[in-house]
C-alpha atoms as a PDB file:
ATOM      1  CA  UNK A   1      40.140  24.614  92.085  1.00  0.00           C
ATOM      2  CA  UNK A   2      36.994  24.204  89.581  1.00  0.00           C
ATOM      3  CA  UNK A   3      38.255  20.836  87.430  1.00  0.00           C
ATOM      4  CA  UNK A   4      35.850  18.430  85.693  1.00  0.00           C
ATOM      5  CA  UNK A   5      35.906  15.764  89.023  1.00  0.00           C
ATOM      6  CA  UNK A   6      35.655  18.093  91.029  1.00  0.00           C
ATOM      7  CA  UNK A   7      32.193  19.457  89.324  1.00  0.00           C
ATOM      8  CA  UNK A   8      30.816  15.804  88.775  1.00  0.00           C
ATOM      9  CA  UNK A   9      31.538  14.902  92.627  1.00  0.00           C
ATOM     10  CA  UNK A  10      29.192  17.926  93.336  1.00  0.00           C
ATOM     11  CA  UNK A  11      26.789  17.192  91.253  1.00  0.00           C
ATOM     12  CA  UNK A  12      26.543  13.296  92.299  1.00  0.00           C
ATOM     13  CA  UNK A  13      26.315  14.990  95.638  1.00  0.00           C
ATOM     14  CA  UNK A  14      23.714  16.902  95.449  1.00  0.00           C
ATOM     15  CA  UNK A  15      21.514  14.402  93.121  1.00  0.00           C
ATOM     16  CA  UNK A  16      22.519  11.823  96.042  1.00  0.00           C
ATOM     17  CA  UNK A  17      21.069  14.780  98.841  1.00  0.00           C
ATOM     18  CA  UNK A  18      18.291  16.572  97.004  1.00  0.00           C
ATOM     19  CA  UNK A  19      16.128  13.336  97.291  1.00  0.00           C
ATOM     20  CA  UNK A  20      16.009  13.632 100.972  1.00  0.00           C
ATOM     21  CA  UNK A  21      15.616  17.203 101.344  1.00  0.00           C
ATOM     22  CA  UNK A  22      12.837  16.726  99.252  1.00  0.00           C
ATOM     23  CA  UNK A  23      11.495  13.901 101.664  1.00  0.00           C
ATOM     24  CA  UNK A  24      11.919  16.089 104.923  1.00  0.00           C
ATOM     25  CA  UNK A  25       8.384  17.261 107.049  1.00  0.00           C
ATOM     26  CA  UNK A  26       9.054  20.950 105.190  1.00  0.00           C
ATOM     27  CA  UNK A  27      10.949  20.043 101.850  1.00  0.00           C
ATOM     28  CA  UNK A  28      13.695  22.580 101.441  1.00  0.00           C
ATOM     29  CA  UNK A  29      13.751  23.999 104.674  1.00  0.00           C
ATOM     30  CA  UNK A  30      17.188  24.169 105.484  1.00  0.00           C
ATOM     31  CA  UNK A  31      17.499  26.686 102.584  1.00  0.00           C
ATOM     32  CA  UNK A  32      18.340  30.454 103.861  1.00  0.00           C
ATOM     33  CA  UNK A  33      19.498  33.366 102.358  1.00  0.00           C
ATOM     34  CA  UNK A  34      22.410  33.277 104.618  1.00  0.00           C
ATOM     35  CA  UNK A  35      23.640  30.267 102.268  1.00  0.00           C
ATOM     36  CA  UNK A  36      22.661  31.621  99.105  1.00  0.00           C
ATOM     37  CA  UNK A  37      25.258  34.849 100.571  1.00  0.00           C
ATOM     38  CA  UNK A  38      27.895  32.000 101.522  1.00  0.00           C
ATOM     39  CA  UNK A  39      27.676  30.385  97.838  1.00  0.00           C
ATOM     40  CA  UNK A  40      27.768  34.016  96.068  1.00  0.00           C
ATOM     41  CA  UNK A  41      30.988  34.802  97.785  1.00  0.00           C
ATOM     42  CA  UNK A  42      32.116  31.810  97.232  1.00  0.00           C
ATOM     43  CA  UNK A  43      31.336  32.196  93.457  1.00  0.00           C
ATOM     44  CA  UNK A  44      33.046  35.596  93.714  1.00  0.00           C
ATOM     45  CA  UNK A  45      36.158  33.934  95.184  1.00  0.00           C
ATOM     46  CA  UNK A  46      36.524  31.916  92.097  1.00  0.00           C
ATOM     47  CA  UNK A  47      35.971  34.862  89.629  1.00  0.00           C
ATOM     48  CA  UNK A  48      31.997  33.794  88.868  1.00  0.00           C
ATOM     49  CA  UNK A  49      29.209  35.999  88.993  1.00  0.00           C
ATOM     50  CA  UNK A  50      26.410  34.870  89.755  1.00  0.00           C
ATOM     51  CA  UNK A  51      22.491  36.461  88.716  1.00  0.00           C
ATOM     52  CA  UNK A  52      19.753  36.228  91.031  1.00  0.00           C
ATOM     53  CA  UNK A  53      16.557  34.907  90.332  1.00  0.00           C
ATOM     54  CA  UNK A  54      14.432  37.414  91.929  1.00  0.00           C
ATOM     55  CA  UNK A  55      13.308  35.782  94.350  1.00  0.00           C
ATOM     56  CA  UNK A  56      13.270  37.886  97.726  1.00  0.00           C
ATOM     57  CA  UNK A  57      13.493  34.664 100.324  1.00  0.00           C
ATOM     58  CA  UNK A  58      15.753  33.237  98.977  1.00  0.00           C
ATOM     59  CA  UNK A  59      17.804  35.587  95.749  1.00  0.00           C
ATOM     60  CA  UNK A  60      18.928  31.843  93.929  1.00  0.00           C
ATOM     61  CA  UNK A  61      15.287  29.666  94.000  1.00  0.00           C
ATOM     62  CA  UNK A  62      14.376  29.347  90.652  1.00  0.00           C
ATOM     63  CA  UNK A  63      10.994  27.834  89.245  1.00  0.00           C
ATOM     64  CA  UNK A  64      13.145  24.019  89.379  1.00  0.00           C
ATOM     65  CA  UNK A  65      14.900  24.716  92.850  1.00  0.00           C
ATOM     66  CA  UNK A  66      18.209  26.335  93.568  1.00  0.00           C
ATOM     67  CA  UNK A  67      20.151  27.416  90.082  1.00  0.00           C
ATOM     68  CA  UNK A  68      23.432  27.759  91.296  1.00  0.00           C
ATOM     69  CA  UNK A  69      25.832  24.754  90.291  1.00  0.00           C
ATOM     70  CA  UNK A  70      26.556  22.173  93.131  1.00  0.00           C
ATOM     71  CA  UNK A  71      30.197  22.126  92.985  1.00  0.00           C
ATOM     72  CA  UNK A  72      29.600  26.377  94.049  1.00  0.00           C
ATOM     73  CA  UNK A  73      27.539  25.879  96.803  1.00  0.00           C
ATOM     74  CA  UNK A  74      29.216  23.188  98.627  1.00  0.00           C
ATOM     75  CA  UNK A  75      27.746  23.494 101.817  1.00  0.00           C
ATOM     76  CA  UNK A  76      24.108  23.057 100.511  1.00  0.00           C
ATOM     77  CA  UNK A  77      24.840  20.345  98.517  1.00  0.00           C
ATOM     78  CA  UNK A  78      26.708  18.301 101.473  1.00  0.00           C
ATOM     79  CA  UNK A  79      23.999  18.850 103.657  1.00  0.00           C
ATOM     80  CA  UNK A  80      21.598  16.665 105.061  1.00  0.00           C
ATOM     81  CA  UNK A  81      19.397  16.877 107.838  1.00  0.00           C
ATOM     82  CA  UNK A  82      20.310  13.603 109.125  1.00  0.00           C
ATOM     83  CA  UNK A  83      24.106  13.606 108.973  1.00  0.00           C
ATOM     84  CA  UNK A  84      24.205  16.669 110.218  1.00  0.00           C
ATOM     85  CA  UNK A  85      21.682  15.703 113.697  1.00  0.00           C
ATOM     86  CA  UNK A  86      22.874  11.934 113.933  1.00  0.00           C
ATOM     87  CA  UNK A  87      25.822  11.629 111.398  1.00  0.00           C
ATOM     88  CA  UNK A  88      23.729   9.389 109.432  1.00  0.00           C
ATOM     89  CA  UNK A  89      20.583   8.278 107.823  1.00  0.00           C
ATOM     90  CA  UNK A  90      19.078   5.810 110.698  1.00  0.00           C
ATOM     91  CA  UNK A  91      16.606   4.482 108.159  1.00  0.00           C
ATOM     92  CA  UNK A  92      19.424   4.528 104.813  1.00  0.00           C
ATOM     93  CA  UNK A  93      22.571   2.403 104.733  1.00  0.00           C
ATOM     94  CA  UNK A  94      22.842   2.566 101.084  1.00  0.00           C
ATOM     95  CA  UNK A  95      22.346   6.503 101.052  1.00  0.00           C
ATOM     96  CA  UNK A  96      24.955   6.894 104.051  1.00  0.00           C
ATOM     97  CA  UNK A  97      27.357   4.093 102.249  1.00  0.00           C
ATOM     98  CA  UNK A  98      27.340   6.528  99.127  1.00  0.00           C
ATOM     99  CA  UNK A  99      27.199   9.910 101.243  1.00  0.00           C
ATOM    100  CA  UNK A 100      30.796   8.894 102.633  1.00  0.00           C
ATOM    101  CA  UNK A 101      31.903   7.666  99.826  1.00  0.00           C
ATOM    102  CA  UNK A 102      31.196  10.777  97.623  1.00  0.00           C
ATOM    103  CA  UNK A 103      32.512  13.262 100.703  1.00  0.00           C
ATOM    104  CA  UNK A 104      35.698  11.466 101.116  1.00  0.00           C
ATOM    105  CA  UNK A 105      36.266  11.627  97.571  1.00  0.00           C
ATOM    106  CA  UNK A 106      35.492  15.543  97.445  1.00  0.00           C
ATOM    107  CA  UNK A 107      37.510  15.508 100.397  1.00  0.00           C
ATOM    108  CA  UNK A 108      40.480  14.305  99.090  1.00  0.00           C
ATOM    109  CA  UNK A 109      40.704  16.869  96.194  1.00  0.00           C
ATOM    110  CA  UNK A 110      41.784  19.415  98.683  1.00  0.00           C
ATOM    111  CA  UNK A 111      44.099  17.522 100.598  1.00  0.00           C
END
């Protein structure tokens, strides 16, 4: 499945997430080239190939951050360091409020 909701979710996912990452003692550190493996099998799956950017860390870190579309990486752009320690942001309501909201709706389109 690749359909227009399912893309927007994503991307309201990871502009919801990125924030945070962004806000963490090392910014970006939960990035590994393990993931960026996961997410280009995962592109494979669904008949996408994806180009690297070069970058020997970590082969999809462009210049602007990661350049592979949320909705193909989807478990880098539902992480977050807090959810995933304490299933939610202690100091964020709002951003945990909208984190569930946005993950049950993903959810849901593969029920």
């Amino acid at each position: 499945m690749n359909n227009e909701k399912e893309i927007k979710l994503f991307q309201k996912m990871a502009d919801l997430t990125l924030p945070k990452c962004k806000e963490c003692r090392i910014p970006l550190s939960c990035c590994d080239k393990m993931y960026c493996t996961i997410a280009k099998d995962y592109a494979n799956d669904k008949g996408i190939k994806l180009e690297e950017t070069g970058n020997e860390k970590l082969p999809f870190m462009g210049e602007n951050g990661c350049i592979v579309p949320p909705w193909l990486r989807p478990l880098c752009t539902l992480h977050n360091c807090s959810i995933n320690n304490l299933g939610l942001d202690m100091k964020d309501q709002k951003f945990n409020d909208r984190y569930f909201e946005l993950r049950q709706e993903i959810e849901l389109l593969y029920a």
